[in-house]
N, C-alpha and C. Protein backbone atom coordinates (compact mmCIF):
# COMPACT_ATOMS: atom_id res chain seq x y z
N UNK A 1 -5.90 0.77 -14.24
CA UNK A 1 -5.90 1.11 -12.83
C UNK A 1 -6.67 0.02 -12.08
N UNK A 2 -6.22 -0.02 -11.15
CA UNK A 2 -6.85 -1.04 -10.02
C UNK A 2 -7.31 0.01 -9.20
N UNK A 3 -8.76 -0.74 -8.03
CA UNK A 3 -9.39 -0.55 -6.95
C UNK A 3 -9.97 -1.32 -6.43
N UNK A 4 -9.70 -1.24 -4.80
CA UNK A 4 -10.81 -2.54 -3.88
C UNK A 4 -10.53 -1.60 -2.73
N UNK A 5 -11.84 -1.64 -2.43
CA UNK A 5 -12.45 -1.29 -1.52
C UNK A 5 -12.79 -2.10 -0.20
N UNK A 6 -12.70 -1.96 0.98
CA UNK A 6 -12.87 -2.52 2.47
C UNK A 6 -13.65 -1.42 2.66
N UNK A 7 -14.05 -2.35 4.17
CA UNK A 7 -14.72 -1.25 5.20
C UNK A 7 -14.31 -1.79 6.61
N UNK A 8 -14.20 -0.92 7.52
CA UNK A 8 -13.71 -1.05 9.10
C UNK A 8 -14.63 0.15 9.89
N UNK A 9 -15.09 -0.82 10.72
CA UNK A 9 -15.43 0.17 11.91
C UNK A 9 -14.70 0.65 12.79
N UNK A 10 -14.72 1.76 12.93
CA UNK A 10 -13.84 2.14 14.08
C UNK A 10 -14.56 2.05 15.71
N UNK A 11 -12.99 1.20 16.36
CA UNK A 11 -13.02 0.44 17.50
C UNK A 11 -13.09 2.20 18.70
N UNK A 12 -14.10 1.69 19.35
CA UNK A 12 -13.28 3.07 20.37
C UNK A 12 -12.32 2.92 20.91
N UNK A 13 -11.04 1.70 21.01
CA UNK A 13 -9.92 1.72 21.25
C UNK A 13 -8.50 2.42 20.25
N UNK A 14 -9.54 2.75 19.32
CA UNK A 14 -8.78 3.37 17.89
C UNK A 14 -8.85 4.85 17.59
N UNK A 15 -9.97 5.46 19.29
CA UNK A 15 -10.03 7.13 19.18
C UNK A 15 -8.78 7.55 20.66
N UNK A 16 -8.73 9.09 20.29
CA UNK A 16 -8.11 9.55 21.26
C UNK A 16 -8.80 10.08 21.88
N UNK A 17 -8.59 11.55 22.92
CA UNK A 17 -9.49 11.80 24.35
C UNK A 17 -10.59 12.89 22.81
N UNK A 18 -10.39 13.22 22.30
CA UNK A 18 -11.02 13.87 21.28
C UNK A 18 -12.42 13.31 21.15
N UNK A 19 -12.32 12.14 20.75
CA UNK A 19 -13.03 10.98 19.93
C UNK A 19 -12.45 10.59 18.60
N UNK A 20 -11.47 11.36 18.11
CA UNK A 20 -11.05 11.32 16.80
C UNK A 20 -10.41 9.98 16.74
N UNK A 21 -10.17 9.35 15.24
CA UNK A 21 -9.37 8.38 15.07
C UNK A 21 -7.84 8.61 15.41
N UNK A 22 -7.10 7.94 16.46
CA UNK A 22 -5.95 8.62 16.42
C UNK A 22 -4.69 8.67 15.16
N UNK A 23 -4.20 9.03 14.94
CA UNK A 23 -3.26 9.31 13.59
C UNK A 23 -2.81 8.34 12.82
N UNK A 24 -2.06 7.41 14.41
CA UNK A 24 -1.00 6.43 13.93
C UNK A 24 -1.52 5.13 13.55
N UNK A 25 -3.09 4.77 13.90
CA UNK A 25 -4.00 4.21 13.23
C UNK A 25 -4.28 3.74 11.33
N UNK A 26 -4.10 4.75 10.98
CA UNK A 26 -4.32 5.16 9.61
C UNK A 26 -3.57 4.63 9.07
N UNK A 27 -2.26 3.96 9.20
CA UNK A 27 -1.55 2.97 8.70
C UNK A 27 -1.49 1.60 8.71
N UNK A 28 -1.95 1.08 9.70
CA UNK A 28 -2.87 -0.17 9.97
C UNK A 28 -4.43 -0.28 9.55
N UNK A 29 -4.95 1.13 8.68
CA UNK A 29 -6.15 0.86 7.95
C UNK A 29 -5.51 0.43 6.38
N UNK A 30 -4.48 1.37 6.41
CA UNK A 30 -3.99 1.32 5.20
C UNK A 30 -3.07 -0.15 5.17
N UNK A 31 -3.03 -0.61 5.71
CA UNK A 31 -2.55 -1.66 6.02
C UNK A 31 -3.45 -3.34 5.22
N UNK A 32 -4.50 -3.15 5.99
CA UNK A 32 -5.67 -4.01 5.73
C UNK A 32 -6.16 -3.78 4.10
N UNK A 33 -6.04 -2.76 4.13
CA UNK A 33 -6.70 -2.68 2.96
C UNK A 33 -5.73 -2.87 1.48
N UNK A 34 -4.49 -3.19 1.82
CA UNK A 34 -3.32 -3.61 0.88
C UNK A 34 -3.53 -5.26 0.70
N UNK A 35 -3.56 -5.50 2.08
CA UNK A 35 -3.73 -7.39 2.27
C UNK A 35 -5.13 -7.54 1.60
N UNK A 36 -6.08 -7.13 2.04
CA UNK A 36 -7.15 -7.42 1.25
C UNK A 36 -7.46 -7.03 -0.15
N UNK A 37 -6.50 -6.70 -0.75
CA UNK A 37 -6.81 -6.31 -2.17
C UNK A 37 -5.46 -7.13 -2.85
N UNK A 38 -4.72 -7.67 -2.21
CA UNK A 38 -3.97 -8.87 -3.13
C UNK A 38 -4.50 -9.92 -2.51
N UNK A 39 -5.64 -10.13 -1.38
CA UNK A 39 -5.90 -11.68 -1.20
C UNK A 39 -7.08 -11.70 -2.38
N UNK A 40 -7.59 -10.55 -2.36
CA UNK A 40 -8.78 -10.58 -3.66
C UNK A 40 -7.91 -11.12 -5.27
N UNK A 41 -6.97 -10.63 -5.54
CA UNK A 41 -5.73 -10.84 -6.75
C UNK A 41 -5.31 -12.42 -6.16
N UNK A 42 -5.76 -12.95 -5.46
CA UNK A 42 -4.92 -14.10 -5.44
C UNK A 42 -3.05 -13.98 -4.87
N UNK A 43 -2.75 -13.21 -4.50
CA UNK A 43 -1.71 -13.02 -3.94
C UNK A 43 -1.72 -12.75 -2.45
N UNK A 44 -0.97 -13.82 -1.90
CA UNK A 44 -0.94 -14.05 -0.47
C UNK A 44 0.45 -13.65 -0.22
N UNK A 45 0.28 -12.57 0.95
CA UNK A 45 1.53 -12.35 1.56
C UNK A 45 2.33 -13.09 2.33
N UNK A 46 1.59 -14.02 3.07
CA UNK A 46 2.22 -15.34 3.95
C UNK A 46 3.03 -16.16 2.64
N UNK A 47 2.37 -15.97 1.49
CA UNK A 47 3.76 -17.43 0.45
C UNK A 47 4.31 -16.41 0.23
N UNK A 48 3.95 -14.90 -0.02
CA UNK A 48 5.55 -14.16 -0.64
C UNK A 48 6.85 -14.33 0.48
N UNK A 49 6.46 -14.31 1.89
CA UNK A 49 7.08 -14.40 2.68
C UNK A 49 8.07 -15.88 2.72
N UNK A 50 7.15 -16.37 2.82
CA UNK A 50 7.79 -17.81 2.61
C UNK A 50 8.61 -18.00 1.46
N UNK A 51 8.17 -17.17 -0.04
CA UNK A 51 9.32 -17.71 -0.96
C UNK A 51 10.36 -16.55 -0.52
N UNK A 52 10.47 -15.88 0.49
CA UNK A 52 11.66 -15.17 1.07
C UNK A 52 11.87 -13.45 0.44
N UNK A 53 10.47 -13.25 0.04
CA UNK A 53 10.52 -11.71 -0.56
C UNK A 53 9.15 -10.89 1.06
N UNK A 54 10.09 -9.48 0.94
CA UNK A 54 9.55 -9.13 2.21
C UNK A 54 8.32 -8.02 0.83
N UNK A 55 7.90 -7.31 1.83
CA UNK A 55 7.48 -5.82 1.61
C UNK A 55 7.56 -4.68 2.59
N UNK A 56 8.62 -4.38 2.98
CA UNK A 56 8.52 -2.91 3.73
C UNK A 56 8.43 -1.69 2.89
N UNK A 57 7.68 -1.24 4.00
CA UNK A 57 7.03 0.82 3.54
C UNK A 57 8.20 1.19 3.39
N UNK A 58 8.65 1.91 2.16
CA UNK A 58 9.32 2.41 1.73
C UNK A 58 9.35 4.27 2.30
N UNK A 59 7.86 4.66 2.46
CA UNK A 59 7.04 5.84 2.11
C UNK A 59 5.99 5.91 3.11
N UNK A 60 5.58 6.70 3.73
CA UNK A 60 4.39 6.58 4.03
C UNK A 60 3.86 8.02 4.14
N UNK A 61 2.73 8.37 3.80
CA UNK A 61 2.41 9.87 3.33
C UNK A 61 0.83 9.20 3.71
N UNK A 62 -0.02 10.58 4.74
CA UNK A 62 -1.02 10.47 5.03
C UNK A 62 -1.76 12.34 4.85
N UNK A 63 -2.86 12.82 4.47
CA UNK A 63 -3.14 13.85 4.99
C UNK A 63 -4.90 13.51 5.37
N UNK A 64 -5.13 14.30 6.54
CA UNK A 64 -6.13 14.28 6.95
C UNK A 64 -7.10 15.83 6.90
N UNK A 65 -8.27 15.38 6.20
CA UNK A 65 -9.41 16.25 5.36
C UNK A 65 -10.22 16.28 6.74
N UNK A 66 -10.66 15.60 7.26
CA UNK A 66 -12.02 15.46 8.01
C UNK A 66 -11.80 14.44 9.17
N UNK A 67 -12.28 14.34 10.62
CA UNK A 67 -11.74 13.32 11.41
C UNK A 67 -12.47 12.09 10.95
N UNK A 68 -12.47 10.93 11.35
CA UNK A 68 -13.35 9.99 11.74
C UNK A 68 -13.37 9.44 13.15
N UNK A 69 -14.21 9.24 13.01
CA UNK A 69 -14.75 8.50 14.72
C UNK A 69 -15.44 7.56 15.32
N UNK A 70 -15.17 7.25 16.76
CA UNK A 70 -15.78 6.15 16.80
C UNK A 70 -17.24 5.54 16.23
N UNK A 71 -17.45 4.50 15.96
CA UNK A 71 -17.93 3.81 15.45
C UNK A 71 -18.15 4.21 14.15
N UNK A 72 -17.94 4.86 13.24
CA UNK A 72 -17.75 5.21 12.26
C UNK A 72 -17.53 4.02 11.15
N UNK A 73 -18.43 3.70 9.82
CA UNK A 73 -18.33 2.54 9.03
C UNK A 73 -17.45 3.68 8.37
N UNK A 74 -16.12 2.82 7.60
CA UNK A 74 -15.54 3.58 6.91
C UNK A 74 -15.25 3.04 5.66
N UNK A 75 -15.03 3.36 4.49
CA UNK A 75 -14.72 2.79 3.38
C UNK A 75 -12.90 2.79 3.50
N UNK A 76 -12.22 1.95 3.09
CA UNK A 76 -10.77 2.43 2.78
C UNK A 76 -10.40 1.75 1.09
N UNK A 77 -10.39 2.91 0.19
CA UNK A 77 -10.04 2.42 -1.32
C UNK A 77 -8.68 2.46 -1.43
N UNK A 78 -8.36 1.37 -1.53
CA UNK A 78 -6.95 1.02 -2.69
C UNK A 78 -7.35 1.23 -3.30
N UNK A 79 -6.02 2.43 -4.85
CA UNK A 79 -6.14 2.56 -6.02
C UNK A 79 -4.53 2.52 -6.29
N UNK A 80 -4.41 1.57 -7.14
CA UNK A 80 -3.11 1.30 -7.85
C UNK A 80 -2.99 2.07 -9.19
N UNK A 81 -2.47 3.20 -9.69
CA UNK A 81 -3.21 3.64 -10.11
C UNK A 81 -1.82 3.73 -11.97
N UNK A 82 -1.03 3.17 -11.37
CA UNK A 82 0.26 2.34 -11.93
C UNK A 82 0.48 1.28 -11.87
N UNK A 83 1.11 0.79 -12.63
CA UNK A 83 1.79 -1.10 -12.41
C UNK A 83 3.10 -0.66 -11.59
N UNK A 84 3.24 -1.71 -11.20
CA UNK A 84 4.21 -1.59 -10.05
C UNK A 84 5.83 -1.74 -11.27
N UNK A 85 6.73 -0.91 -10.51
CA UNK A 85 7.98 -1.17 -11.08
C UNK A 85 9.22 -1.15 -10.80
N UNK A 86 10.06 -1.90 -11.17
CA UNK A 86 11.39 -2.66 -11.19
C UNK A 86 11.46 -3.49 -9.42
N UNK A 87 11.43 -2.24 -8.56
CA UNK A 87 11.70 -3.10 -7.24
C UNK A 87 10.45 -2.38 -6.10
N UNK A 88 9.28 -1.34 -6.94
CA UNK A 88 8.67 -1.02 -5.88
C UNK A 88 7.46 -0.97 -6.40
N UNK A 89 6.12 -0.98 -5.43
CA UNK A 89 4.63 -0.50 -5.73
C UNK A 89 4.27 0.72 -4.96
N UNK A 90 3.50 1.54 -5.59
CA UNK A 90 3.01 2.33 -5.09
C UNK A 90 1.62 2.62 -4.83
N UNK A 91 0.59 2.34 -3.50
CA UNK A 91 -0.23 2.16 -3.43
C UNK A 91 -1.19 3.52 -3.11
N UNK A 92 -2.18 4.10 -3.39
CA UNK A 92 -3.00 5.43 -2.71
C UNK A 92 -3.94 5.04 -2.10
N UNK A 93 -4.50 5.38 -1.16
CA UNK A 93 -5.72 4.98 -0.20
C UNK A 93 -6.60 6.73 -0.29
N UNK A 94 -7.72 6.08 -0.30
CA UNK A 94 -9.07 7.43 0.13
C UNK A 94 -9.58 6.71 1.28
N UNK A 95 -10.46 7.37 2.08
CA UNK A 95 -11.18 6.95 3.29
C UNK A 95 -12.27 7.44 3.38
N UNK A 96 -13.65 7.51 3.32
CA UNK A 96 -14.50 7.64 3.26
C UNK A 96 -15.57 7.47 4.41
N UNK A 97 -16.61 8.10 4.83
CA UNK A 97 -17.35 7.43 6.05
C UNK A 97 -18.74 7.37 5.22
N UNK A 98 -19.41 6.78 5.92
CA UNK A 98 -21.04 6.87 5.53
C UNK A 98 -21.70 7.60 4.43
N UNK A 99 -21.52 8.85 5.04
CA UNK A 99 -21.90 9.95 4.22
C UNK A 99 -20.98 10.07 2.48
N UNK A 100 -20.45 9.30 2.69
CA UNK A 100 -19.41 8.89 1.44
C UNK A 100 -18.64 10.69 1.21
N UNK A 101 -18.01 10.96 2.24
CA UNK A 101 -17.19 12.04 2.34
C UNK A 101 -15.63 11.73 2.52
N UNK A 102 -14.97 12.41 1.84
CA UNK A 102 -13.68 12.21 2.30
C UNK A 102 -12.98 11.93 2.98
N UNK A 103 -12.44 11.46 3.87
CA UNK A 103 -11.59 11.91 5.31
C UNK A 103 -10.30 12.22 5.20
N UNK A 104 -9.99 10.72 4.87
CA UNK A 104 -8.32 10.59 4.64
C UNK A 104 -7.67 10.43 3.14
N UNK A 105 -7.01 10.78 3.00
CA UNK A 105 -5.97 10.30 1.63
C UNK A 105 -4.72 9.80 2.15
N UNK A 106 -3.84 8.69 1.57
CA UNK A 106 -2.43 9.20 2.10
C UNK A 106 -1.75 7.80 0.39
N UNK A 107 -0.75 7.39 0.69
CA UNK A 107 -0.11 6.82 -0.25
C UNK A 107 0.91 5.71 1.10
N UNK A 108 1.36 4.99 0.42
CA UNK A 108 2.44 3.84 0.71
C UNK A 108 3.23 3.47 -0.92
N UNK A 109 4.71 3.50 -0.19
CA UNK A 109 5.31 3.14 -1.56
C UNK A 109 6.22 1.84 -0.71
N UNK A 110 5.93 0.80 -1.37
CA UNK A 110 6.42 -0.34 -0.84
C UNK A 110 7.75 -0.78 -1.79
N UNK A 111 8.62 -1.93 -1.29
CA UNK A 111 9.67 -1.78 -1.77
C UNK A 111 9.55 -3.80 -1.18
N UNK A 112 9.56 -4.19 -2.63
CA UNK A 112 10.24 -5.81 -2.28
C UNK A 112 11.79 -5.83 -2.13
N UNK A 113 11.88 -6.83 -0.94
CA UNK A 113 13.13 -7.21 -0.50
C UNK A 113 13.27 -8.49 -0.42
N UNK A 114 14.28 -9.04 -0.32
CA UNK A 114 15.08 -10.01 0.05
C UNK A 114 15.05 -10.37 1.49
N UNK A 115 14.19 -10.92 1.88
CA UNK A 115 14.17 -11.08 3.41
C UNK A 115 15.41 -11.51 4.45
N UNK A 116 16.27 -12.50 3.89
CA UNK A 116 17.46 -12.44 4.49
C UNK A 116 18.23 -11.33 4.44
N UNK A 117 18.28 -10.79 3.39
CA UNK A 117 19.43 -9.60 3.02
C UNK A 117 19.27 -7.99 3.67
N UNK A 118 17.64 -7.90 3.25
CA UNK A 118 17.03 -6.92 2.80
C UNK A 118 17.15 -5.97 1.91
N UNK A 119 17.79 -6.63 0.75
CA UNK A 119 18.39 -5.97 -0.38
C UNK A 119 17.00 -5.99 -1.02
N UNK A 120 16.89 -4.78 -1.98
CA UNK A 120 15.58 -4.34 -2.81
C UNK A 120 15.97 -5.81 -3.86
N UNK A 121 14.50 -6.42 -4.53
CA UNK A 121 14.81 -7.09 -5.73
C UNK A 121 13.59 -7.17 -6.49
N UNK A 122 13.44 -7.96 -7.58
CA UNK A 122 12.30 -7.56 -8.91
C UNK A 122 11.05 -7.59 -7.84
N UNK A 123 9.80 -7.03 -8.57
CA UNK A 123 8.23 -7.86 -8.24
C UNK A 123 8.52 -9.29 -8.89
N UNK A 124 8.08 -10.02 -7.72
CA UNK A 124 8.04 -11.21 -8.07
C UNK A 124 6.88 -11.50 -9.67
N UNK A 125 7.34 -12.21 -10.57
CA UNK A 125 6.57 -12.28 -11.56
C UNK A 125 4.84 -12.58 -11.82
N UNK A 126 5.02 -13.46 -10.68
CA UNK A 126 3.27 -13.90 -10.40
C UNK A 126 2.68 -12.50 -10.06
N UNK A 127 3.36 -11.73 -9.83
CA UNK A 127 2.29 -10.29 -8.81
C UNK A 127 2.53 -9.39 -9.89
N UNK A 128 3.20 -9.45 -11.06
CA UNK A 128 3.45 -8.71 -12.20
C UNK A 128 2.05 -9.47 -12.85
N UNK A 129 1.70 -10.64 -13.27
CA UNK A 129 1.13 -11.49 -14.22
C UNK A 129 -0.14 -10.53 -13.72
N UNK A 130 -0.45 -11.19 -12.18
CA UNK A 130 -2.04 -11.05 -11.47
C UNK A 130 -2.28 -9.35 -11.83
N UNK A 131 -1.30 -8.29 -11.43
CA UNK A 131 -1.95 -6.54 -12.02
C UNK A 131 -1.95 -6.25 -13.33
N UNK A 132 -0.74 -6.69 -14.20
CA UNK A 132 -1.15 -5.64 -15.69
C UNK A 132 -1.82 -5.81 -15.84
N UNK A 133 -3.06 -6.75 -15.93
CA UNK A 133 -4.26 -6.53 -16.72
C UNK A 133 -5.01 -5.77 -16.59
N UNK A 134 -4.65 -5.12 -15.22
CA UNK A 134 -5.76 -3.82 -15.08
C UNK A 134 -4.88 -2.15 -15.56
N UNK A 135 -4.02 -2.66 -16.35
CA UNK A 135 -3.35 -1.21 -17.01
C UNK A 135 -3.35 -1.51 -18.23
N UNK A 136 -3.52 0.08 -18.60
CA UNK A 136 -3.28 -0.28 -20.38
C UNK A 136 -1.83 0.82 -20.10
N UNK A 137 -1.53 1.33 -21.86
CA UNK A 137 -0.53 1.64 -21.86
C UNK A 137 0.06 3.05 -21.75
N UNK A 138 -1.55 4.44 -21.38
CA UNK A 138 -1.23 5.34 -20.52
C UNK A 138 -0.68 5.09 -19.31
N UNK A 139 -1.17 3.82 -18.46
CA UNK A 139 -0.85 3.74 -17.06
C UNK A 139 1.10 3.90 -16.64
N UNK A 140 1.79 3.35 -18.11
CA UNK A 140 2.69 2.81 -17.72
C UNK A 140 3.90 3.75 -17.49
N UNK A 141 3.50 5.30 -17.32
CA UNK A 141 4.30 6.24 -17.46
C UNK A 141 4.58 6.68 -15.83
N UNK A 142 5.35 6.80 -14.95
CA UNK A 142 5.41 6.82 -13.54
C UNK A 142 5.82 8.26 -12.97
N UNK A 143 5.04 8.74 -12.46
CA UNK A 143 5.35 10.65 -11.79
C UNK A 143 6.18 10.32 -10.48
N UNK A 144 6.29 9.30 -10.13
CA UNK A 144 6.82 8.83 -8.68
C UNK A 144 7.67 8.22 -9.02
N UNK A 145 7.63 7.16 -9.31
CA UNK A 145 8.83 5.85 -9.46
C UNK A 145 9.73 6.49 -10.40
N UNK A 146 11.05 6.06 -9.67
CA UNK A 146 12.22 6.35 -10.83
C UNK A 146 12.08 5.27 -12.32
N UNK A 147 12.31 5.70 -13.28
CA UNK A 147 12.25 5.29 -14.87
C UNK A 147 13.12 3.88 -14.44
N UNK A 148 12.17 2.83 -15.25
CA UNK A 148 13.07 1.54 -15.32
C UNK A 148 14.19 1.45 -15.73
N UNK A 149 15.36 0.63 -14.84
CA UNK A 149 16.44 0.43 -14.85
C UNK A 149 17.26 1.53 -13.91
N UNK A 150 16.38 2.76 -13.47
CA UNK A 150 17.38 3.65 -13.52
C UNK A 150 17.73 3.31 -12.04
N UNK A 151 17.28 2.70 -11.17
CA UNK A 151 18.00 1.85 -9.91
C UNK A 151 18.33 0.70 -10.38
N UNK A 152 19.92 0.93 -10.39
CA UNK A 152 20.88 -0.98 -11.26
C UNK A 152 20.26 -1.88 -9.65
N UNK A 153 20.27 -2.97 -10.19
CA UNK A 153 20.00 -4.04 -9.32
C UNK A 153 20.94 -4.19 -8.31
N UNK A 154 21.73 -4.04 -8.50
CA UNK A 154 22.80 -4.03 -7.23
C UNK A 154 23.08 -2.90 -5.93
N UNK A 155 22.26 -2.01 -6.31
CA UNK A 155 21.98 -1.02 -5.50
C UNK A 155 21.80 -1.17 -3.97
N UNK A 156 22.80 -0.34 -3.20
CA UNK A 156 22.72 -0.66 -1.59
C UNK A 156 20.84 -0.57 -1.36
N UNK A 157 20.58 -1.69 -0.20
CA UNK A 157 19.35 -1.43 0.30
C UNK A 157 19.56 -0.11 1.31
N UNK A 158 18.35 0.56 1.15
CA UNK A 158 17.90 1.68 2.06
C UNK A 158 18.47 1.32 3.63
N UNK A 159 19.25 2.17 4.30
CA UNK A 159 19.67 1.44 5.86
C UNK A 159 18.66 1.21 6.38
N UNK A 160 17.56 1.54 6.25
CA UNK A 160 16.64 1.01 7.83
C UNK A 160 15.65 -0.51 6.51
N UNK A 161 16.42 -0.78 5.97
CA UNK A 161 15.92 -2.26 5.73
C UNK A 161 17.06 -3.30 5.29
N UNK A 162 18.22 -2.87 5.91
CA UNK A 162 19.19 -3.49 6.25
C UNK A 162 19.59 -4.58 7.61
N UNK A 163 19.89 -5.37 7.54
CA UNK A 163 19.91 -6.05 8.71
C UNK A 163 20.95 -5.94 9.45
């Protein structure tokens, strides 16, 4: 299993009339905290882009335990808690404040594409090399991801990552 951890303060441009963090927020935490845990792996999303592989949210699943608020130091953990497989990763986030309490949970299931096409295609191999090492061979059993192979490669892309 993998984990990396960030922290973000929350902007008071990031509460609603509440004070709460507003909702649609929570995906742009979860956001940061994906980029910063493959720039830590050595994997830069600007060259995946460039060698012409995208990553769109496949998924996005959030539930909220507790608000957070402005100015609030927050923890946000990536936990990979699988190796990624055939054409997707699946990432979980916790959120944490100060008090090292819960807030948020939610998940992202990402899906490499073909940036011209937007046809689904492998994890690029370098981003295969840089995670197994943090799985052994309980990890490799998937409650989410469909069983390898069982999406053939030729498989229509999802319409809304169609061009």
């Amino acid at each position: 299993m993998y984990t990396s951890d960030i922290q973000i303060r929350v902007r008071y441009a990031e509460t609603d009339q509440m004070g709460y963090v507003y909702h649609g927020n929570y995906a742009a935490y979860f956001e940061v905290a994906r980029t910063e845990a493959f720039r830590k792996l050595g994997i830069s999303y600007k060259e995946l882009e460039a060698d012409g592989v995208g990553m769109p949210v496949g998924e996005l699943r959030t539930r909220f335990r507790r608000p957070a608020r402005y100015d609030d130091l927050l923890t946000v953990r990536l936990l990979l808690r699988q190796p990624p497989e055939g054409t997707r990763v699946l990432f979980e986030y916790e959120i944490y404040n100060e008090a090292n309490e819960l807030l948020t949970e939610g998940h992202t299931l990402m899906v490499f594409v073909k940036t011209t096409t937007g046809r689904p295609v492998p994890i690029p191999e370098s981003i295969q090399q840089q995670l197994m090492p943090y799985f052994s061979e309980d990890d490799l059993d998937s409650p989410v991801l469909p069983k390898p192979g069982a999406i053939p490669p030729d498989a229509p892309a999802p319409a809304a990552f169609r061009k």
